[in-house]
C-alpha atoms as a PDB file:
ATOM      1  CA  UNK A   1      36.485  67.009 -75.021  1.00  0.00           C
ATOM      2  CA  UNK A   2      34.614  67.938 -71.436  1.00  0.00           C
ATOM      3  CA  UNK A   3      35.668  64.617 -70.211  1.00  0.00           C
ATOM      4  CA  UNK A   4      39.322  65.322 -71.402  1.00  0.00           C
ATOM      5  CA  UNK A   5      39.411  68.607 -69.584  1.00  0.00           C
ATOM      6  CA  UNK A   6      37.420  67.492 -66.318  1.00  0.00           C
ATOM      7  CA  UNK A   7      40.037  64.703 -65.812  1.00  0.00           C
ATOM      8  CA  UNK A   8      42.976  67.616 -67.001  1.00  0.00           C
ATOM      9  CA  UNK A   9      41.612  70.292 -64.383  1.00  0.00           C
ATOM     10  CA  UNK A  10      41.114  67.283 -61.911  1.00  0.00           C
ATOM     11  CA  UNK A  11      44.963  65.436 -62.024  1.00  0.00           C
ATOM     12  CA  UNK A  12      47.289  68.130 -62.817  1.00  0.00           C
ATOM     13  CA  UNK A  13      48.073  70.889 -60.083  1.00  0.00           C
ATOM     14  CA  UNK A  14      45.784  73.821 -59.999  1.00  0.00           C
ATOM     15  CA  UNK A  15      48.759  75.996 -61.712  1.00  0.00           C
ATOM     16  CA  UNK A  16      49.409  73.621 -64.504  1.00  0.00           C
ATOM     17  CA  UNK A  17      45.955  73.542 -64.946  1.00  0.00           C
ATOM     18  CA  UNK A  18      45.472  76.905 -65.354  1.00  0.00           C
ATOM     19  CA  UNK A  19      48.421  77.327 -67.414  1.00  0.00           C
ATOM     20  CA  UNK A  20      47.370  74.547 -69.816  1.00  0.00           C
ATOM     21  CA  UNK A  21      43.463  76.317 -69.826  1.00  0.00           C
ATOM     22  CA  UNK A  22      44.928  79.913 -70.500  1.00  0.00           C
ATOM     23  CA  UNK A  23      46.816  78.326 -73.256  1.00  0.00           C
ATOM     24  CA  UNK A  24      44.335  76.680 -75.177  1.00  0.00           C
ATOM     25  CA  UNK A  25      42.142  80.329 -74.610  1.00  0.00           C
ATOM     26  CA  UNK A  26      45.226  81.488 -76.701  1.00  0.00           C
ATOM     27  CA  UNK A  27      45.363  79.267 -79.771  1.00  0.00           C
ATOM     28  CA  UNK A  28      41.520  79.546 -79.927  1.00  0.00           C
ATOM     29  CA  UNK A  29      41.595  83.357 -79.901  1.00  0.00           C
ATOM     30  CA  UNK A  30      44.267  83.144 -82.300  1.00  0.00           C
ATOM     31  CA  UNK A  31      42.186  80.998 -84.430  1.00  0.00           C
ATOM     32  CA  UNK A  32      39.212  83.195 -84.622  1.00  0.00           C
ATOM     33  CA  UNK A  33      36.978  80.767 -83.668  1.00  0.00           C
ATOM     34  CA  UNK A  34      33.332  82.123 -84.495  1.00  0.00           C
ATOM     35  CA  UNK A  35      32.730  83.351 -80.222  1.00  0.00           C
ATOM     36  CA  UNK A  36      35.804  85.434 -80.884  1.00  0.00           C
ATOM     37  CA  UNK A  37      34.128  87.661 -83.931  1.00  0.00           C
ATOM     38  CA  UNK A  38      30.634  87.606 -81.749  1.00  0.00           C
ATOM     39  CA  UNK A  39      32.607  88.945 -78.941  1.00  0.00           C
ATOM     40  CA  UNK A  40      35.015  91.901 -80.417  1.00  0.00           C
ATOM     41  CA  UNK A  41      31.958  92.917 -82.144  1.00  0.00           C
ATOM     42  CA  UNK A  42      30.156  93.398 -78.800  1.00  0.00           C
ATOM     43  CA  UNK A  43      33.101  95.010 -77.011  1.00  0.00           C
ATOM     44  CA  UNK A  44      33.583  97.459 -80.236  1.00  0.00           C
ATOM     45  CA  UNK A  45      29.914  98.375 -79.951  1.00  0.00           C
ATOM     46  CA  UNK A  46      30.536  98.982 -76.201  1.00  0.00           C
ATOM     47  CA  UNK A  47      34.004 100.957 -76.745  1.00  0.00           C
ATOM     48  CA  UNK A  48      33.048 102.828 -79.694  1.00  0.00           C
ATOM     49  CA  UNK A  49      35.209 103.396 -83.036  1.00  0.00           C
ATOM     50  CA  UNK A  50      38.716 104.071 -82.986  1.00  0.00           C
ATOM     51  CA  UNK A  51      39.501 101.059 -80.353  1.00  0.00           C
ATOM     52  CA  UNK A  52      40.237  98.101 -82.185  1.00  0.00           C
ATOM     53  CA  UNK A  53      43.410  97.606 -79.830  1.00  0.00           C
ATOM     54  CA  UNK A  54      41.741  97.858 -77.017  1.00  0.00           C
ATOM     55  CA  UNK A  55      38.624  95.663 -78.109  1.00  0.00           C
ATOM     56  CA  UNK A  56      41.582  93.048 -79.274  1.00  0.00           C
ATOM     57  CA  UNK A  57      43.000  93.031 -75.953  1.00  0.00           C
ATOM     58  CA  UNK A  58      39.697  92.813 -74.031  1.00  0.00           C
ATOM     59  CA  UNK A  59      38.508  89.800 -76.047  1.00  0.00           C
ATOM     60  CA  UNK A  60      41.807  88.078 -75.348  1.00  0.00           C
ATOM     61  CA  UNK A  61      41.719  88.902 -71.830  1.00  0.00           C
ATOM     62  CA  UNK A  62      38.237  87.995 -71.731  1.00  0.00           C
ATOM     63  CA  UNK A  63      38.797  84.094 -73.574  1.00  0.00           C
ATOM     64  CA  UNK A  64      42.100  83.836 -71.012  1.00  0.00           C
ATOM     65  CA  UNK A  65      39.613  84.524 -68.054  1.00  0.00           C
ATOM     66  CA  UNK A  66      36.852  82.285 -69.536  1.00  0.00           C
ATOM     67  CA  UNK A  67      39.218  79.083 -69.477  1.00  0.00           C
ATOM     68  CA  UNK A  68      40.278  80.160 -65.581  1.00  0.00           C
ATOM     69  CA  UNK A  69      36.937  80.059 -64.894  1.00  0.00           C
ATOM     70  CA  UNK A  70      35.949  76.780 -66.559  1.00  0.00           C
ATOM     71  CA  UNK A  71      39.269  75.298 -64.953  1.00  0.00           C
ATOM     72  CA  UNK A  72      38.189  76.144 -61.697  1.00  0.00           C
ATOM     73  CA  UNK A  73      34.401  74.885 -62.276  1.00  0.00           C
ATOM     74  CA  UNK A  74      35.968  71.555 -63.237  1.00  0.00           C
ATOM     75  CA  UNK A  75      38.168  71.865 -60.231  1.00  0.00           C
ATOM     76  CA  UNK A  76      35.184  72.219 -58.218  1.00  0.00           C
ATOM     77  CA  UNK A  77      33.686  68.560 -59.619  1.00  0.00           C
ATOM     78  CA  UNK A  78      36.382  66.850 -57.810  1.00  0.00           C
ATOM     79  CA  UNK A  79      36.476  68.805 -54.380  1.00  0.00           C
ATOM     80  CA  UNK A  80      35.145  66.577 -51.668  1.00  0.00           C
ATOM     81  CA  UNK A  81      32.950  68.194 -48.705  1.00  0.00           C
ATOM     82  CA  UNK A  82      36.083  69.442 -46.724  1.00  0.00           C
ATOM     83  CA  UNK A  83      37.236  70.996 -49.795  1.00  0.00           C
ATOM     84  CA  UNK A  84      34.472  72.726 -50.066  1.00  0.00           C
ATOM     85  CA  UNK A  85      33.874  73.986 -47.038  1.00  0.00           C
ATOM     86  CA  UNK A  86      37.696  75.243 -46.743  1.00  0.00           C
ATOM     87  CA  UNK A  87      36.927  77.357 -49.868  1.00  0.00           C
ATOM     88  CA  UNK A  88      33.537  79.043 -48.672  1.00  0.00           C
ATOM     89  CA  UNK A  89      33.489  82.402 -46.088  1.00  0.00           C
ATOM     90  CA  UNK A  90      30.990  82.311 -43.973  1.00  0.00           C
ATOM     91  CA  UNK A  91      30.726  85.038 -41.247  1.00  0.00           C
ATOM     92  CA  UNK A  92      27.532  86.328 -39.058  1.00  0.00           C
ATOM     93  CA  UNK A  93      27.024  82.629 -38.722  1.00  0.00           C
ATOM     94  CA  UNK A  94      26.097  83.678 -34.959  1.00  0.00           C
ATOM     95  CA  UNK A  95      23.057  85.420 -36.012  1.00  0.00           C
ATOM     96  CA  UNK A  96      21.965  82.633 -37.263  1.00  0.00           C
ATOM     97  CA  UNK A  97      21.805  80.326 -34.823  1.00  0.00           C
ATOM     98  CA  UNK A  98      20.063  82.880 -32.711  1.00  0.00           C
ATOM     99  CA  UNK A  99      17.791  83.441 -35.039  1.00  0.00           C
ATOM    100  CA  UNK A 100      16.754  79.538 -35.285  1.00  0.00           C
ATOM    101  CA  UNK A 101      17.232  78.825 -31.361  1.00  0.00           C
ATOM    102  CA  UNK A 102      14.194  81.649 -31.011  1.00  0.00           C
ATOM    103  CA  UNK A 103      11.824  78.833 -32.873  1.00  0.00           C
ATOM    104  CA  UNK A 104       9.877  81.455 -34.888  1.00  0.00           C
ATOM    105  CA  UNK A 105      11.570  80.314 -38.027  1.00  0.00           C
ATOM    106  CA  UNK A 106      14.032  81.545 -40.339  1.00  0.00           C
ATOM    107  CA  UNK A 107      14.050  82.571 -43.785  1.00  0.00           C
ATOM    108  CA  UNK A 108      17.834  82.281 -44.672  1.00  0.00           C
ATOM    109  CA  UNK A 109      18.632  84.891 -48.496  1.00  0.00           C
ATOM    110  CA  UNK A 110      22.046  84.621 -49.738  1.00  0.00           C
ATOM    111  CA  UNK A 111      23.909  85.750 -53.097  1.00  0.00           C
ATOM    112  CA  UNK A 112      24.996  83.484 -55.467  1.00  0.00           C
ATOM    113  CA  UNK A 113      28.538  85.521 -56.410  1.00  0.00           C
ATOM    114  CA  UNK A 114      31.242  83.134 -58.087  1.00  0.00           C
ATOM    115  CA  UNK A 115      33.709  83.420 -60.318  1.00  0.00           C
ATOM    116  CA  UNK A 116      30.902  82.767 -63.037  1.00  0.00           C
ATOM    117  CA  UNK A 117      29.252  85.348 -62.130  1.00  0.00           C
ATOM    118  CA  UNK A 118      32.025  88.094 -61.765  1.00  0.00           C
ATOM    119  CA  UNK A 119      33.339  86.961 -65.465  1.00  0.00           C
END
């Protein structure tokens, strides 16, 4: 099946792709696949009683978003170096180069913030 999707995310257009992802999310959720109960039982912990709608709505929302983000880690597999580089922000780039033209060295931190991560 990971094959199936990687060559999916990879040949169709990113929309259809994330159509087609968002749609499977659906019939899963509507399946009640066993992540489905693990994950309204968390959320109804974490709303409280009284919320089953909501909890419902967040799980669905939450399985919709999941398949984005696997779509666009697919996505990702295929992207050649240009690709990549069109997709990343990278500003105060300046300071770095000073920083390494002064030949003390450089230790160089950075976050690790995706689309992973924010879902």
């Amino acid at each position: 099946m990971y094959l199936t999707a990687d060559a999916l995310a990879r040949s169709l257009p990113r929309g259809a792709a994330d159509r087609l992802g968002a749609w499977i999310a659906r019939v899963l959720f509507a399946l009640r696949v066993p992540a489905r109960g693990h994950l309204e039982r968390n959320l109804a912990a974490l709303l409280g009683p009284g919320r089953e709608r909501e909890v419902t709505d967040a799980a669905r929302a939450a399985f919709e978003n999941f398949a984005l983000s696997l779509t666009d880690f697919l996505r990702l597999g295929g992207a050649g170096g240009g690709d990549l580089a069109a997709r990343v922000e990278v500003s105060g780039a300046e300071h770095l180069a000073a920083a390494r033209a002064s030949g003390r060295g450089v230790i160089l931190l950075s976050a690790h913030l995706g689309s992973w991560e924010l879902g």
